[in-house]
Protein backbone atom coordinates (compact mmCIF):
# COMPACT_ATOMS: atom_id res chain seq x y z
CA UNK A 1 92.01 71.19 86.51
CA UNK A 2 91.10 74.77 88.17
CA UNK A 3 88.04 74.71 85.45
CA UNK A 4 86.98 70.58 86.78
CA UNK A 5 86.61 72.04 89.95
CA UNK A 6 83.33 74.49 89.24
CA UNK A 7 80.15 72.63 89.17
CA UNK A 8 78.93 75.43 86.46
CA UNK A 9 81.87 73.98 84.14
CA UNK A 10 81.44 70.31 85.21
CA UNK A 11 77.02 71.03 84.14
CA UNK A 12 78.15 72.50 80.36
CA UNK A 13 80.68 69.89 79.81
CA UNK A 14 78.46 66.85 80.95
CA UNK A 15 75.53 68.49 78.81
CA UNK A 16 77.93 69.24 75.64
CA UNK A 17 79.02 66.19 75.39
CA UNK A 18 75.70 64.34 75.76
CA UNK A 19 74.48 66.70 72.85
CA UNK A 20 77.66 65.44 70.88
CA UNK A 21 77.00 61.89 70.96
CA UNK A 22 73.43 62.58 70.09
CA UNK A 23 74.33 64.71 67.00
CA UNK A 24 77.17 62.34 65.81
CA UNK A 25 74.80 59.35 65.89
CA UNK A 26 71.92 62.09 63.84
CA UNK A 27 74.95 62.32 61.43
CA UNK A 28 75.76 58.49 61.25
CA UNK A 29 71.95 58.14 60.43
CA UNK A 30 71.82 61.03 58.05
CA UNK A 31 75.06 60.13 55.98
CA UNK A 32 73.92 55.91 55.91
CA UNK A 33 71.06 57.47 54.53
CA UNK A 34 72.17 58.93 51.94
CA UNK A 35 74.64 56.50 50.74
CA UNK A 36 71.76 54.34 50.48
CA UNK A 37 70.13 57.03 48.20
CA UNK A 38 73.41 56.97 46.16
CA UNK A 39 73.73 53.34 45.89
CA UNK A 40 70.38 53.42 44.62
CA UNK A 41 70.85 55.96 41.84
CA UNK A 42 74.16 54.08 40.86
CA UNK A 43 72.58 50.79 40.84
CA UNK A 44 69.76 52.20 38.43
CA UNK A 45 72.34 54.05 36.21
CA UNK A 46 74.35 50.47 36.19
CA UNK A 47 70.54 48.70 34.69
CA UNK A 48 70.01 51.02 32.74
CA UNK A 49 73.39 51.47 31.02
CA UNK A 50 72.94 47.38 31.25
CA UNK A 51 69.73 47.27 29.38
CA UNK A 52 70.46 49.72 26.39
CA UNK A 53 73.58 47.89 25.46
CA UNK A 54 72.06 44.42 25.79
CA UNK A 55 69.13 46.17 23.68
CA UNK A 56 71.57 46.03 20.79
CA UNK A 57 74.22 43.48 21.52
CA UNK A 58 72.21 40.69 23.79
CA UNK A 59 75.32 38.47 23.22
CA UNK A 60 77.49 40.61 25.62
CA UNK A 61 75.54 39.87 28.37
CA UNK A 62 77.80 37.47 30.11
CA UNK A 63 81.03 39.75 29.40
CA UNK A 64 78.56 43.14 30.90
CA UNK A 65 77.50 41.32 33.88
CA UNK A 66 80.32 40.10 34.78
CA UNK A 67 81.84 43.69 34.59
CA UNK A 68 78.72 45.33 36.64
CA UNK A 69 79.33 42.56 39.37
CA UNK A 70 82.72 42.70 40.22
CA UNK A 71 85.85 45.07 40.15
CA UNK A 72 87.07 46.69 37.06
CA UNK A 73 90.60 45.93 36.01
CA UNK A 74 92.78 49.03 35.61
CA UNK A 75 93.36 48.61 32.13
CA UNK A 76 89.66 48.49 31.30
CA UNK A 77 89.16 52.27 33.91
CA UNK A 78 91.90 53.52 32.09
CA UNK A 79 90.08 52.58 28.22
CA UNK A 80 86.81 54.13 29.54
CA UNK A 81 88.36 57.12 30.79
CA UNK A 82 89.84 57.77 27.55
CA UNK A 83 86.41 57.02 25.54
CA UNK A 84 84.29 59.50 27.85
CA UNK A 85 87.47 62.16 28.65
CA UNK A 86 86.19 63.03 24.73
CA UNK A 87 82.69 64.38 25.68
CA UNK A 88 83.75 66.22 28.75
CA UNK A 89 83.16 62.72 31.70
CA UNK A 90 85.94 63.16 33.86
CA UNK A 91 87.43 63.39 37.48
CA UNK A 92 87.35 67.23 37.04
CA UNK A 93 83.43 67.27 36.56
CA UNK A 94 81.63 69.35 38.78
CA UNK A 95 79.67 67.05 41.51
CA UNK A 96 76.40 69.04 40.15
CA UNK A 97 77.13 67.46 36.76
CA UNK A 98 76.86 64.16 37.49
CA UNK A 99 74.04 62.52 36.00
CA UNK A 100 74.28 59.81 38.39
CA UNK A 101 74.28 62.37 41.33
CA UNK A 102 72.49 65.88 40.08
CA UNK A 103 68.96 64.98 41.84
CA UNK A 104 70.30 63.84 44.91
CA UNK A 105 73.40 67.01 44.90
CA UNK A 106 70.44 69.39 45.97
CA UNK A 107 68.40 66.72 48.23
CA UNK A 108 71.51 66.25 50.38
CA UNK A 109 72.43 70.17 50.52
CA UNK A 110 68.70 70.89 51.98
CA UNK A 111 68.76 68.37 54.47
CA UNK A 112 72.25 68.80 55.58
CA UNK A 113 70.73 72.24 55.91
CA UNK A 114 68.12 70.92 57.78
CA UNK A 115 70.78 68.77 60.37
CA UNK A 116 72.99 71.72 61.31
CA UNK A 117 69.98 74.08 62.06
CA UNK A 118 68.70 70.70 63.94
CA UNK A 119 72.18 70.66 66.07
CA UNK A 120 72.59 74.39 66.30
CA UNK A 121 69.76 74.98 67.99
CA UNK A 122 69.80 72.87 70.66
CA UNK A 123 73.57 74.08 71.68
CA UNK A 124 72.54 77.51 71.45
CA UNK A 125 69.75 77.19 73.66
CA UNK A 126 72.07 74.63 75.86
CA UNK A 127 74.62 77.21 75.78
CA UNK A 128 72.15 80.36 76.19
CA UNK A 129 70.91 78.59 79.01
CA UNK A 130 74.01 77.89 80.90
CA UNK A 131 75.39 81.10 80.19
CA UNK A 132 72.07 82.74 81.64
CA UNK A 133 72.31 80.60 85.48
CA UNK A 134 76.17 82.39 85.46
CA UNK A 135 74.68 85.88 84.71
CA UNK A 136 72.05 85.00 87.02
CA UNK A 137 74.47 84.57 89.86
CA UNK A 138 76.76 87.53 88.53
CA UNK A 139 73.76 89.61 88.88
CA UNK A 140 72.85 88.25 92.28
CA UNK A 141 76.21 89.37 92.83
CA UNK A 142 75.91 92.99 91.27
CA UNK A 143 72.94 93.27 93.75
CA UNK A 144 74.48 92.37 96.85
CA UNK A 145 77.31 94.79 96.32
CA UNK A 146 75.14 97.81 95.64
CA UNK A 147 73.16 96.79 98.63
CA UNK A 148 76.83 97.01 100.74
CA UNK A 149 77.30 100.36 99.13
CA UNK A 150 74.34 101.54 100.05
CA UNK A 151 74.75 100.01 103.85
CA UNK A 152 72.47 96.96 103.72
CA UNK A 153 74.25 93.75 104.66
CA UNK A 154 71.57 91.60 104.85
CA UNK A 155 72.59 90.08 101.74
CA UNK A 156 74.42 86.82 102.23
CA UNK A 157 76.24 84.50 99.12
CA UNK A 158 76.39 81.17 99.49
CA UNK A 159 79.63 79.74 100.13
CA UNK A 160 79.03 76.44 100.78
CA UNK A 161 79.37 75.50 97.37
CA UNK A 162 82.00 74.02 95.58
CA UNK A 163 84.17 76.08 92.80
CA UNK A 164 85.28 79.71 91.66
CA UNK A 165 81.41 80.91 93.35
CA UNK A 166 81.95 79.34 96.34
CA UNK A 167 85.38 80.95 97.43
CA UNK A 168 84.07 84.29 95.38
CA UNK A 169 80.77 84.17 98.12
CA UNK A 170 83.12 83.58 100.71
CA UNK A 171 85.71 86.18 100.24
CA UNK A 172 82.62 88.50 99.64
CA UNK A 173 80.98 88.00 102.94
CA UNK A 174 84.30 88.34 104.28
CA UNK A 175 84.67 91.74 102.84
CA UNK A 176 81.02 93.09 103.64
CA UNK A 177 81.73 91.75 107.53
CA UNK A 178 84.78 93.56 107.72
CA UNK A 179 83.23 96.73 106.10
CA UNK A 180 80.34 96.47 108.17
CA UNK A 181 82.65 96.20 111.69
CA UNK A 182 84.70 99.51 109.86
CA UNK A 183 81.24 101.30 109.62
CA UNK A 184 80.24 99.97 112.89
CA UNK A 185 83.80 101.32 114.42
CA UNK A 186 83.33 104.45 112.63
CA UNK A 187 79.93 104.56 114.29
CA UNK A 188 81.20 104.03 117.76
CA UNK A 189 84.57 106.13 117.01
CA UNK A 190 81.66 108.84 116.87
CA UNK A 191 79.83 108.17 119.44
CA UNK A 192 82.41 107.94 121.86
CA UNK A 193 83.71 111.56 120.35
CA UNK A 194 80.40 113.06 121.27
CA UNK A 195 80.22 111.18 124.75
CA UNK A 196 83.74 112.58 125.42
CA UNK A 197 82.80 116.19 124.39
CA UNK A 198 79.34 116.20 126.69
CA UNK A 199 81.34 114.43 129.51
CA UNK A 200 84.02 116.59 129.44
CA UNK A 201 81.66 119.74 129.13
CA UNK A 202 79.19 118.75 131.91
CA UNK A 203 82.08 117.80 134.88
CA UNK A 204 83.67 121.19 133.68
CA UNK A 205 80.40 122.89 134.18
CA UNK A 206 80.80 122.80 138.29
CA UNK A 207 84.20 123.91 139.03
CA UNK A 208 83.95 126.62 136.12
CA UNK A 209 80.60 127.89 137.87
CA UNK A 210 82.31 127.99 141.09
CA UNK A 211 85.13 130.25 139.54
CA UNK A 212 83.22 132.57 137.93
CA UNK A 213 80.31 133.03 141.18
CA UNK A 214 83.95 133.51 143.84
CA UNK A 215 85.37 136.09 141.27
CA UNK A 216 81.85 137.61 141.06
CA UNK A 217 81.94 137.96 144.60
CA UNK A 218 85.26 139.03 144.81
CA UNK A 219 85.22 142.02 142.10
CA UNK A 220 81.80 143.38 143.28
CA UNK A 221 82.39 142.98 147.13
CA UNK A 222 85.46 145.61 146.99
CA UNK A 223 85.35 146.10 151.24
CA UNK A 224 85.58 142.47 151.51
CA UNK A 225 88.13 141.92 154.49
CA UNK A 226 91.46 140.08 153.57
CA UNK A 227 90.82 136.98 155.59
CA UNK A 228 87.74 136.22 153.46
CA UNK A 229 89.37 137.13 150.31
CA UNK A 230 92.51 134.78 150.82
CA UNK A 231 89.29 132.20 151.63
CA UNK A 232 87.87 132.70 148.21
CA UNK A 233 91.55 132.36 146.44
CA UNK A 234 91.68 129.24 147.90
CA UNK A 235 88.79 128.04 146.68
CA UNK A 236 89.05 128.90 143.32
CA UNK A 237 92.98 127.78 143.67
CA UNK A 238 91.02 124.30 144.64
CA UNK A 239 88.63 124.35 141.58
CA UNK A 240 91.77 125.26 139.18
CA UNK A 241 93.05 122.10 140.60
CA UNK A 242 90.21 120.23 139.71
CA UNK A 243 89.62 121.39 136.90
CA UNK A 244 93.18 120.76 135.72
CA UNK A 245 93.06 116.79 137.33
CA UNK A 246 89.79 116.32 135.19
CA UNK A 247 91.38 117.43 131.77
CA UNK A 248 94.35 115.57 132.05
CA UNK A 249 92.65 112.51 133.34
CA UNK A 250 89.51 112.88 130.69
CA UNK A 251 92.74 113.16 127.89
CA UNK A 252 94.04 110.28 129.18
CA UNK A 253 90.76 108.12 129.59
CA UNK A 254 89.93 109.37 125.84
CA UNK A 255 93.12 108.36 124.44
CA UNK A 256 92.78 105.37 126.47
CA UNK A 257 89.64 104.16 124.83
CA UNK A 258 90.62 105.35 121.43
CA UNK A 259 93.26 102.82 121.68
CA UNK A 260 95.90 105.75 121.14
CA UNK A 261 98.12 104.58 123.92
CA UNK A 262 101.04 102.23 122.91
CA UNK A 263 102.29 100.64 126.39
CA UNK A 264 105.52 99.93 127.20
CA UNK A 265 106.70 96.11 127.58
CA UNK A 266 109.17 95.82 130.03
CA UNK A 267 109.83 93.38 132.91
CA UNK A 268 109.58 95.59 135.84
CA UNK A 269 109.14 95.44 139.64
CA UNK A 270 105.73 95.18 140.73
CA UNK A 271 106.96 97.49 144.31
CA UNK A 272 108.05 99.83 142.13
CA UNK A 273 104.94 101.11 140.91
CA UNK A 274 103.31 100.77 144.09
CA UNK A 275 105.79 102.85 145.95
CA UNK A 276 105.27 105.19 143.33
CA UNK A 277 101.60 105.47 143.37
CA UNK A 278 101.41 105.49 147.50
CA UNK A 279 104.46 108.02 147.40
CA UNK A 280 101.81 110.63 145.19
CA UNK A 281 99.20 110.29 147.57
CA UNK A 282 100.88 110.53 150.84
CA UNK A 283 99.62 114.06 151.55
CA UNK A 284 95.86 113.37 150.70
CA UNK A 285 96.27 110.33 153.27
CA UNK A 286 97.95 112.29 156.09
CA UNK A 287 95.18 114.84 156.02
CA UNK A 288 92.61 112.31 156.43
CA UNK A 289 95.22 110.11 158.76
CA UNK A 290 95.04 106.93 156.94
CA UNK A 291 98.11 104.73 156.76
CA UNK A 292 98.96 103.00 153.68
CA UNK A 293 100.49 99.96 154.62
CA UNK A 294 102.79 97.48 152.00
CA UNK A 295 102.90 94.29 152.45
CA UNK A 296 106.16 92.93 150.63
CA UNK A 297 106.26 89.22 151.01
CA UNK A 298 108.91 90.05 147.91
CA UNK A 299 110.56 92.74 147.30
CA UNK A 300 111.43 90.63 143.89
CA UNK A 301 107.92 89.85 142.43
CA UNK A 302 108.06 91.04 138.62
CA UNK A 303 105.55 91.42 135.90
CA UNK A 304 105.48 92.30 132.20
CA UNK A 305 104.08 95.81 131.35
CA UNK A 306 104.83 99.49 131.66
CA UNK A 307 106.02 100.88 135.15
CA UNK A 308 104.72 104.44 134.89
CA UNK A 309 101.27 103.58 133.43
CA UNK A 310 100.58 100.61 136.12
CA UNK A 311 101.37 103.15 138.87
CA UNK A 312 99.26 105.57 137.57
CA UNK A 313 96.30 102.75 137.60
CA UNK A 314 97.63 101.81 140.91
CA UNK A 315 97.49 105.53 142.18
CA UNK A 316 93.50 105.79 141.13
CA UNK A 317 92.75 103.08 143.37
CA UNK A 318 94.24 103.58 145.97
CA UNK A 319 93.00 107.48 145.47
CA UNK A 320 89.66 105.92 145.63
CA UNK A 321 89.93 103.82 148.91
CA UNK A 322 91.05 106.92 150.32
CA UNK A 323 87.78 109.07 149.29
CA UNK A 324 85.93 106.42 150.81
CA UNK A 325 87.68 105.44 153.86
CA UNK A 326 86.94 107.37 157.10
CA UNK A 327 89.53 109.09 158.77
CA UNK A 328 91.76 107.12 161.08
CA UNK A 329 91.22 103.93 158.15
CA UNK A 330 93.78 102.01 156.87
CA UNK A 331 94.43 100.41 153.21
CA UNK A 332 96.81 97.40 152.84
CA UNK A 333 98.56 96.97 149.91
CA UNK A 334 99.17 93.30 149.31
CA UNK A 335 101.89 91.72 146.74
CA UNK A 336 102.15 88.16 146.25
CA UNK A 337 103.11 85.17 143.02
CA UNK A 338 102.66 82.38 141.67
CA UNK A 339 104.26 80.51 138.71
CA UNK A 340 101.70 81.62 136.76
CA UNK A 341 100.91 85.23 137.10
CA UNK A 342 101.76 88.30 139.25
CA UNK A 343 99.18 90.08 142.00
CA UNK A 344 98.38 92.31 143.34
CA UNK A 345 95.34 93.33 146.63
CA UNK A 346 94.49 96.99 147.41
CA UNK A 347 92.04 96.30 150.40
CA UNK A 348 90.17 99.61 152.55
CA UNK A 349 88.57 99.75 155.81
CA UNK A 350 86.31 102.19 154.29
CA UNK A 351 81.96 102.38 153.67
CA UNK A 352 82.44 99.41 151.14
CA UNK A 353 80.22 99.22 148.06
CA UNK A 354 76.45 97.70 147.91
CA UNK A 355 76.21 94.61 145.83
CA UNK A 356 73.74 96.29 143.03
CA UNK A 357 76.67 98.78 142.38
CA UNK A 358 79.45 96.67 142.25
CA UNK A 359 79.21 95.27 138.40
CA UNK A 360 78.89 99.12 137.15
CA UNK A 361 81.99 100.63 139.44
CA UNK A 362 84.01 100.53 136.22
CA UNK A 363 82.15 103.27 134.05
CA UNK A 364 83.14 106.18 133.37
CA UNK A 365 81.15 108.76 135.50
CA UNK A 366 79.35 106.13 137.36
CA UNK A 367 79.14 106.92 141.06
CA UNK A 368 76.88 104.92 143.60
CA UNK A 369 73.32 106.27 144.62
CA UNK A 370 74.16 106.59 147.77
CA UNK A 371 77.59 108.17 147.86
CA UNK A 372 78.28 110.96 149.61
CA UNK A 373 82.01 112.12 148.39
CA UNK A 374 81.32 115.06 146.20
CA UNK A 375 85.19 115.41 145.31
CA UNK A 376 84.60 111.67 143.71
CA UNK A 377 84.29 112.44 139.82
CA UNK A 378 83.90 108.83 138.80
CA UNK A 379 86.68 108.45 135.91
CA UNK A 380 89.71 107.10 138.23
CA UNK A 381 88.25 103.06 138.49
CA UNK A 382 87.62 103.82 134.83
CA UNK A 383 90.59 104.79 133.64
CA UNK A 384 92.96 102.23 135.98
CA UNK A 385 90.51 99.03 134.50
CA UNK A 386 91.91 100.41 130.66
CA UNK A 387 95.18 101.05 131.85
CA UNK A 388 95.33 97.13 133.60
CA UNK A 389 93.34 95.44 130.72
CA UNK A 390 95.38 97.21 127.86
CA UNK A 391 98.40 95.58 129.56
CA UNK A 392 96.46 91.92 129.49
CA UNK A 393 95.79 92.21 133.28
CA UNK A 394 92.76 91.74 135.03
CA UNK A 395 91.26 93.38 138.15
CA UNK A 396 88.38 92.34 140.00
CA UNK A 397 86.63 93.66 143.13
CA UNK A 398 84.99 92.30 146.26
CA UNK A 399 83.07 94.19 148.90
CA UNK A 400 80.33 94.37 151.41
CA UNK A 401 78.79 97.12 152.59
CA UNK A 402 80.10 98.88 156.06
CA UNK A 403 83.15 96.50 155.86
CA UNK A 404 85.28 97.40 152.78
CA UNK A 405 86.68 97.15 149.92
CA UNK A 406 89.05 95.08 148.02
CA UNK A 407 90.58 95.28 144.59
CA UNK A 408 92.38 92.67 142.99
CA UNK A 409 94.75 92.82 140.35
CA UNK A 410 96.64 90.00 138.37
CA UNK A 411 99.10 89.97 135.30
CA UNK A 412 100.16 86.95 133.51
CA UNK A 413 103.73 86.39 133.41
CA UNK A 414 105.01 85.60 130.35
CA UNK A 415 102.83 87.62 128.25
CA UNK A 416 104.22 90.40 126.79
């Protein structure tokens, strides 16, 4: 039944038999033939057998006659068996030996001869042919997998059709997709390994020039006065700093997009990781007096994820409303719910964001033409839009320009 359902099978079968009924009725024809032939030479043997008897004994023709026209009795078989079983005319006679049938032996070998050469050929070539589309197609196959070795998937099988070809083009295009996405990923893994090294190399560049020109200073300037020496330690204290916050956070954003980060999937209180992410940035908003203000319409508002890593996207926000708030600004933190999802608003009173930089705020290293924060790296909006989406949240932004900014963040509940 698996066989019926390959239109290769279904073509040899329908052909086969065609070429069967054509060579038995080439056989009936041949063998009615011949028995024609024999009844001839039988017929003649019977007249002539007929005429040299009545030759000599005319008076027996009624009794001969009678005995060529009909069925011999037993008895009479039986007498003539005995008679000729004397000069060698038996059932054990070879069928060359036969008077009767010694012309016609040969005749019928060479055309029989003749018949199976006329029916083997045509199922060879029949067969030859069939057997050649299914190489054809094998070979088609052959060719399409060296050309996926060799990185070419151009090469598409039809699987359209129905059968053992039609499944084996399928699964086969299946396969070269999936190996061309694993090159593809391979590609990108790459890619994003060399992006990573020249990022991380080029925002180290700065601070590590800094270092190096202060010490500089310091070790060749040996009557520099203490007040301007404890300056310089501070400065390079402030560039360790930085430097340190950029290789953790570049780890992080690497490991990030490398999809190396399994997050936790708790149900956890949304305050919590706010609290959490305002309480680390207290100090950086004192200095520049901006108050951080929580709204808690609940104090109960819950959503599915991983506490630590949503307060670490949490704190890059809000570390970025504060680089770009004046001093004396304020952020409110927002928390609100609905039966469908959890949210969140971060909104600044700060320089706000020009619409042609708004859809590219989320890339790594991207930082606005016109920006003026030098501290601003560029990875923290980055790194909290991995750290929301890996948890199958979403966060959006609005802003205008000399008015603020607001971020908004949303989690499904339920989906874990």
């Amino acid at each position: 039944m698996n066989l019926l359902k390959n239109p290769e099978f279904k073509s040899i079968v329908t052909k086969l038999a065609v070429m069967q009924l054509i060579f038995a009725a080439a056989a009936f024809l041949f063998v009615l033939s011949e028995l024609e032939g024999i009844n001839r030479a039988i017929t003649d043997q019977n007249t002539a057998l007929a005429g040299k008897i009545l030759l000599t004994h005319p008076e027996l023709e009624d009794e001969l006659v009678g005995y060529i026209t009909r069925d011999a009795s037993e008895k009479e078989v039986n007498r003539g068996r005995q008679v000729l079983m004397q000069y060698g005319y038996d059932l054990r006679m070879d069928i060359g030996s036969q008077p009767v049938l010694k012309k016609l032996y040969r005749v019928i070998e060479a055309k029989t001869a003749v018949l199976v050469l006329a029916c083997l050929i045509p199922l060879v070539l029949l067969v030859g042919r069939e057997y050649g589309l299914l190489f054809s197609r094998v070979r088609r196959i052959s060719l399409a997998s060296e050309k996926v070795v060799e990185g070419d998937f151009s090469i598409v099988l039809p699987e359209d059709r129905e059968g053992d070809f039609g499944i084996l083009g399928y699964h086969f295009n299946q396969m070269a997709n999936r190996l061309k996405l694993s090159l593809d990923t391979l590609k990108q893994d790459k890619l994003f390994l060399k992006n990573i090294i020249s990022d991380i190399s080029h925002q180290l560049k700065t601070p590590l020039s800094s270092l190096i020109m202060l010490n500089e200073i310091m070790t060749k300037d040996k009557d520099m006065n203490q007040q301007t020496r404890l300056d310089f330690l501070d400065k390079s204290k402030a560039q360790l700093y930085r430097m340190e916050w950029l290789i953790k956070n570049l780890l992080k954003l690497a490991r990030l997009e490398a999809g190396a980060i399994n997050f936790e999937r708790n149900t956890c209180l949304l305050l919590n990781s706010v609290e959490t992410a305002a309480a680390s940035l207290n100090m950086k908003a004192m200095e520049k007096c901006i108050d951080i203000n929580i709204k808690e319409h609940s104090r109960n508002i819950r959503f599915n994820g991983d506490e630590e890593w949503t307060a670490e996207a949490f704190a890059n926000i809000i570390k970025n409303c504060i680089e770009h708030t004046a001093a004396g600004g304020r952020i409110d933190i927002d928390l609100y719910e609905t039966p469908l999802f959890s949210s969140i608003t971060i909104r600044d009173t700060g320089e706000g964001i020009d619409k042609k930089d708004i859809p590219r705020i989320f890339e790594r290293f991207y930082k606005a033409g016109d920006s003026t924060k030098t501290e601003s790296v560029g990875i923290g909006l980055s790194l909290a839009k991995l750290i929301i989406e890996g948890q199958n949240g979403t966060i959006a932004v609005k802003s205008e320009k000399g008015k603020g900014t607001e971020f908004i963040i949303t989690f499904l509940k339920g989906v874990i």
